[in-house]
N, C-alpha and C. Protein backbone atom coordinates (compact mmCIF):
# COMPACT_ATOMS: atom_id res chain seq x y z
N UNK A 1 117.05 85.46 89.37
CA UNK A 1 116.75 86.66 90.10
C UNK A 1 115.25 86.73 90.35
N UNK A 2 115.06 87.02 91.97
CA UNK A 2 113.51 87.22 91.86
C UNK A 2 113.01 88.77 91.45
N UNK A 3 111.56 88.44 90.90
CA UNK A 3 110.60 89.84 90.60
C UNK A 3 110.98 90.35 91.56
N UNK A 4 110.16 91.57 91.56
CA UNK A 4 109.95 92.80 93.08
C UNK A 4 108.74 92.10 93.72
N UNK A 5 107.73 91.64 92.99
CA UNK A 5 106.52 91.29 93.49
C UNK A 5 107.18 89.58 94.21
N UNK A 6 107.68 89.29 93.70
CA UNK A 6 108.20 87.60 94.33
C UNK A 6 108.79 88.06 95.46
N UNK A 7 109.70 89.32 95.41
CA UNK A 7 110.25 89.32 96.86
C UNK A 7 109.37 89.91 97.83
N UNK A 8 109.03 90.44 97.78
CA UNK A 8 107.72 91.49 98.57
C UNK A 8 107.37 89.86 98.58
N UNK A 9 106.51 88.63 98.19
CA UNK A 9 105.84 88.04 98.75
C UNK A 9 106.80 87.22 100.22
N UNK A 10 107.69 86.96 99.78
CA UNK A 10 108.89 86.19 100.43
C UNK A 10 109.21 86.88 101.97
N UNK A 11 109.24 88.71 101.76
CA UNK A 11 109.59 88.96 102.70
C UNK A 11 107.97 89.59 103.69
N UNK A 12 106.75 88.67 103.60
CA UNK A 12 105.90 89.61 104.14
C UNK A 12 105.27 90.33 103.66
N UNK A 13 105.84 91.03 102.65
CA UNK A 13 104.72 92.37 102.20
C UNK A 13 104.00 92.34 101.49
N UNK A 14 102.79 93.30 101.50
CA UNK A 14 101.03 93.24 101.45
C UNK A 14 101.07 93.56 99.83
N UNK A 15 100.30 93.12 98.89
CA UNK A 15 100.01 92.95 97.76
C UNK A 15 100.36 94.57 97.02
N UNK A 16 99.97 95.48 97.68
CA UNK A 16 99.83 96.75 97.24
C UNK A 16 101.40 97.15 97.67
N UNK A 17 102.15 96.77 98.05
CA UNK A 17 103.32 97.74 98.08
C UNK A 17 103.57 98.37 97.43
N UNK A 18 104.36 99.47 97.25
CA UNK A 18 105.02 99.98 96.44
C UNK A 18 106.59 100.00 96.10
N UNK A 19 106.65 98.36 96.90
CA UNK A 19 107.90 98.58 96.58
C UNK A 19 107.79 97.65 95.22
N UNK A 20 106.94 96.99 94.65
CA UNK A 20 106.67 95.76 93.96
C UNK A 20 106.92 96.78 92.45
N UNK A 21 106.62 97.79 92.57
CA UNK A 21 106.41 98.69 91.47
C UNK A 21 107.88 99.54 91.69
N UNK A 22 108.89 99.35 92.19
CA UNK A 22 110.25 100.35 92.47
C UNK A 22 109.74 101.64 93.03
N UNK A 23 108.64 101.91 93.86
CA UNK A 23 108.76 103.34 94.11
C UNK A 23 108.71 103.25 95.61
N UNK A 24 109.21 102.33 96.22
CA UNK A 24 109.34 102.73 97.68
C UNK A 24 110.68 101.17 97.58
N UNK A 25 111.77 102.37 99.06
CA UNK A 25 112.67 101.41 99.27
C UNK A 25 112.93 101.26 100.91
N UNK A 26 113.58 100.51 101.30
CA UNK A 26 114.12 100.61 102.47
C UNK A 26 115.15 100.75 103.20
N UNK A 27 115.70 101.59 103.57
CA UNK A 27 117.28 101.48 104.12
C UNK A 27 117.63 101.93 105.69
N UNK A 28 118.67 101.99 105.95
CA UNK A 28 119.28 102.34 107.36
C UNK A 28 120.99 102.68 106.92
N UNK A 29 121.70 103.21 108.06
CA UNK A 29 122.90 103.58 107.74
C UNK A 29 123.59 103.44 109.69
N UNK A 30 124.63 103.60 108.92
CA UNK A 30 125.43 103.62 110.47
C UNK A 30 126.25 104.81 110.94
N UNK A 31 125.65 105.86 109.94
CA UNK A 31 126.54 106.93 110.68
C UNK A 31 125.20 107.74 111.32
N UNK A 32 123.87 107.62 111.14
CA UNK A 32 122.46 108.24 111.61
C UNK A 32 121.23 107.47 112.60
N UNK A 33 120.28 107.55 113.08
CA UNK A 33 119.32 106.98 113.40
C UNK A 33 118.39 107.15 112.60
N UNK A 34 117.85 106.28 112.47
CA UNK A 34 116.36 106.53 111.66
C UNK A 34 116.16 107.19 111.44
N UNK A 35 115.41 107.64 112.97
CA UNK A 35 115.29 109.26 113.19
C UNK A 35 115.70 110.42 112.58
N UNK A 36 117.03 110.38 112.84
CA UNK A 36 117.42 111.64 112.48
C UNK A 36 118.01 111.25 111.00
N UNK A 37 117.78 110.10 110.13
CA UNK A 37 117.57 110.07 109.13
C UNK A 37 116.04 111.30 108.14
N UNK A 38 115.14 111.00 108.66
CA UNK A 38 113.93 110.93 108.53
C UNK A 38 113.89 112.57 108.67
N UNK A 39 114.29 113.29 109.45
CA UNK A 39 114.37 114.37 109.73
C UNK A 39 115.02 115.38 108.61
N UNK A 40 116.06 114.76 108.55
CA UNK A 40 117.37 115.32 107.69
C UNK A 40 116.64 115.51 105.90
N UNK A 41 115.67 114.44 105.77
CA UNK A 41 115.04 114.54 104.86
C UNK A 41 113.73 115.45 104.47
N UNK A 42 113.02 115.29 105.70
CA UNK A 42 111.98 116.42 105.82
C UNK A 42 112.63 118.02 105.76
N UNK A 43 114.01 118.17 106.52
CA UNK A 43 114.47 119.65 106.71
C UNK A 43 115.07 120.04 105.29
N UNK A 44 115.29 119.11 104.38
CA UNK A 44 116.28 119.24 102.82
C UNK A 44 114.77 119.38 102.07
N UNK A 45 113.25 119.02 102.50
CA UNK A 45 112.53 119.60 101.50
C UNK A 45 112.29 118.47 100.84
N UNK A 46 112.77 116.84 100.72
CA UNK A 46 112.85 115.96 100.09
C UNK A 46 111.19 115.77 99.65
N UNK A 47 110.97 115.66 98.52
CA UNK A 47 109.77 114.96 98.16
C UNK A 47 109.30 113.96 98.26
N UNK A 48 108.51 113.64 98.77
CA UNK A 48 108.24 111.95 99.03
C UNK A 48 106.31 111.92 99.22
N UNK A 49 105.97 110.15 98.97
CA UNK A 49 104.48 109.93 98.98
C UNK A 49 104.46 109.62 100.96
N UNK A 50 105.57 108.92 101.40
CA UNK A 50 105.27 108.43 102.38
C UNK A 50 107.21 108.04 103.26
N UNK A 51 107.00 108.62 104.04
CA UNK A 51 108.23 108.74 105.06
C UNK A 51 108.15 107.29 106.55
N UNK A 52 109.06 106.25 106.18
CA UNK A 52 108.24 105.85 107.54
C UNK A 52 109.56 105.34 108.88
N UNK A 53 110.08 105.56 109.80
CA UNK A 53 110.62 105.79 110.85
C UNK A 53 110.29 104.18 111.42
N UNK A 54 110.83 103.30 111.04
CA UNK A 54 110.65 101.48 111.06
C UNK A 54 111.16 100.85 112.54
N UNK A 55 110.33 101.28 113.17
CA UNK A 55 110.68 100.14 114.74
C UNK A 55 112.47 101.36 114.98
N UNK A 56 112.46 102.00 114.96
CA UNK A 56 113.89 102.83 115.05
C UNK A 56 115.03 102.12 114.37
N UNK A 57 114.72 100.92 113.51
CA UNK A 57 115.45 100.23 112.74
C UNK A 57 116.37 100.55 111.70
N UNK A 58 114.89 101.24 110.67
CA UNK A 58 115.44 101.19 109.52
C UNK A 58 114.33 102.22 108.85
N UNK A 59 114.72 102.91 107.49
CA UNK A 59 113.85 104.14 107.05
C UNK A 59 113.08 103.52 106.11
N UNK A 60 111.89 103.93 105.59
CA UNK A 60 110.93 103.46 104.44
C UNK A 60 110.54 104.34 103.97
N UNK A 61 110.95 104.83 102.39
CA UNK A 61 110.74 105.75 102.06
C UNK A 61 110.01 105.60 100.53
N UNK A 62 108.64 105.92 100.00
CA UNK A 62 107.65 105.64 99.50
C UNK A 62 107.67 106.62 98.47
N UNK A 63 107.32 106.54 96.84
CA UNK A 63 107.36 107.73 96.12
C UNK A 63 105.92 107.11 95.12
N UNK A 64 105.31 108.65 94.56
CA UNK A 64 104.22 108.18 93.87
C UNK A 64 104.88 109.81 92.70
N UNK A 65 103.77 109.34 91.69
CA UNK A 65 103.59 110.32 90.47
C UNK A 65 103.50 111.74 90.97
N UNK A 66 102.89 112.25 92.53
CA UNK A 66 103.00 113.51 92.39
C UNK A 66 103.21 113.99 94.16
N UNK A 67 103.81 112.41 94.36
CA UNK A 67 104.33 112.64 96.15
C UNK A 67 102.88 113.66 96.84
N UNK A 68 102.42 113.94 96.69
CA UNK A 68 101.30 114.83 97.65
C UNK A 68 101.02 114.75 99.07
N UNK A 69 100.94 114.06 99.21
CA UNK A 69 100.50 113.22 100.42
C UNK A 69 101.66 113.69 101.83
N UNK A 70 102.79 113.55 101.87
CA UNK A 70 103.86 113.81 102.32
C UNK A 70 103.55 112.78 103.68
N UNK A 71 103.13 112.04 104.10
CA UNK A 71 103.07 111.17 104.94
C UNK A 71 104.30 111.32 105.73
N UNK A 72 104.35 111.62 107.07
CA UNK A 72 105.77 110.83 107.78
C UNK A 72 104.92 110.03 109.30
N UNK A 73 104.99 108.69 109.23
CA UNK A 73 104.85 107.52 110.23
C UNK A 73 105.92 107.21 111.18
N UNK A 74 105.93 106.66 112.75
CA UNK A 74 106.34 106.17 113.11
C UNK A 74 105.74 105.01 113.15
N UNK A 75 106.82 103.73 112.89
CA UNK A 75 106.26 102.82 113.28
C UNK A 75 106.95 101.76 114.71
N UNK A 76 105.78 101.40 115.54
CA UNK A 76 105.87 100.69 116.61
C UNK A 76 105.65 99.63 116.81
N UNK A 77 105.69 98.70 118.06
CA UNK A 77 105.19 97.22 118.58
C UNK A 77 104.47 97.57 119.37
N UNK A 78 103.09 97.36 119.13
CA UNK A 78 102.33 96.97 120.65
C UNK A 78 101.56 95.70 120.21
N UNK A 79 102.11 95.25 121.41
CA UNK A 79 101.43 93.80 121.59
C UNK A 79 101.65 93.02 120.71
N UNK A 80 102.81 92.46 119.83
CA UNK A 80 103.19 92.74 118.60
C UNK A 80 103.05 91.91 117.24
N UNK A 81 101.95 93.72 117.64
CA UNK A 81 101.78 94.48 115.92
C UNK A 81 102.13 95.06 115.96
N UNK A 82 102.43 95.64 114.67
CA UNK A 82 103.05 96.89 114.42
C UNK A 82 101.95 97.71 114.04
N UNK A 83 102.18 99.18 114.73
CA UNK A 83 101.30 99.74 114.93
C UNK A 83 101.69 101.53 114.11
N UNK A 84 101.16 102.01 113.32
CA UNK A 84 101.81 103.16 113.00
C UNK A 84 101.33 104.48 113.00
N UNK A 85 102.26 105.63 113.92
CA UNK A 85 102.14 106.79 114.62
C UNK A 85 102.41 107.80 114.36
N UNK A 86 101.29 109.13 113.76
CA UNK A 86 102.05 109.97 113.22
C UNK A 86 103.30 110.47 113.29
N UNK A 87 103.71 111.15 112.59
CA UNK A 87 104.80 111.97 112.86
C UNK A 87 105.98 110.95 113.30
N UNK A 88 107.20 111.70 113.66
CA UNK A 88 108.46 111.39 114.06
C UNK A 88 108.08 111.36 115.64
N UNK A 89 108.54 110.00 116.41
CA UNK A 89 108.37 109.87 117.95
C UNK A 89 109.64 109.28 118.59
C-alpha cells in the first residue's frame, strides 16, 4: 500500500498538500455537479479550510485545525494551466 505522501507524489501533487496529512479529499458523484455539490455544502454551513469546484469535474474539499479561512475556488484551464477563481463560477 502506498503512503498519502507517495501518492500525492505519483499523482502530481505539490509537497504541501493536505491531502498527504488526511485533511483534504477529493470526490465527485453522479447524482450532482460539482457545482451544485459545492453549494449544497456552503448552504448546510459545512466547515471547511478550503472548498474547491475542480475543472467542473470533481470537488476538493480541504480541512485544517480551525477551518477559518473558508476558502471556496473555482478552478479553470487557461492556456493550460490551471488557473483558480474565486468563488463558485
Amino acid at each position: 500500500m502506498l503512503s498519502l505522501t507517495s501518492l500525492n507524489v505519483r499523482v502530481g501533487g505539490v509537497v504541501t498538500s493536505a491531502h498527504t496529512q488526511g485533511l483534504a479529499v477529493d470526490f465527485n458523484s453522479s447524482f450532482r455537479t460539482p457545482k451544485q455539490i459545492c453549494q449544497r455544502l456552503i448552504d448546510a454551513n459545512v466547515q471547511f479550510d478550503k472548498l474547491i469546484q475542480e475543472h467542473n469535474q470533481w470537488v476538493h474539499i480541504g480541512f485544517s485545525p480551525n477551518n477559518s479561512r473558508q476558502i471556496v475556488l473555482t478552478a479553470v484551464k487557461n492556456g493550460g494551466k490551471t488557473v483558480y477563481l474565486s468563488g463558485l463560477k
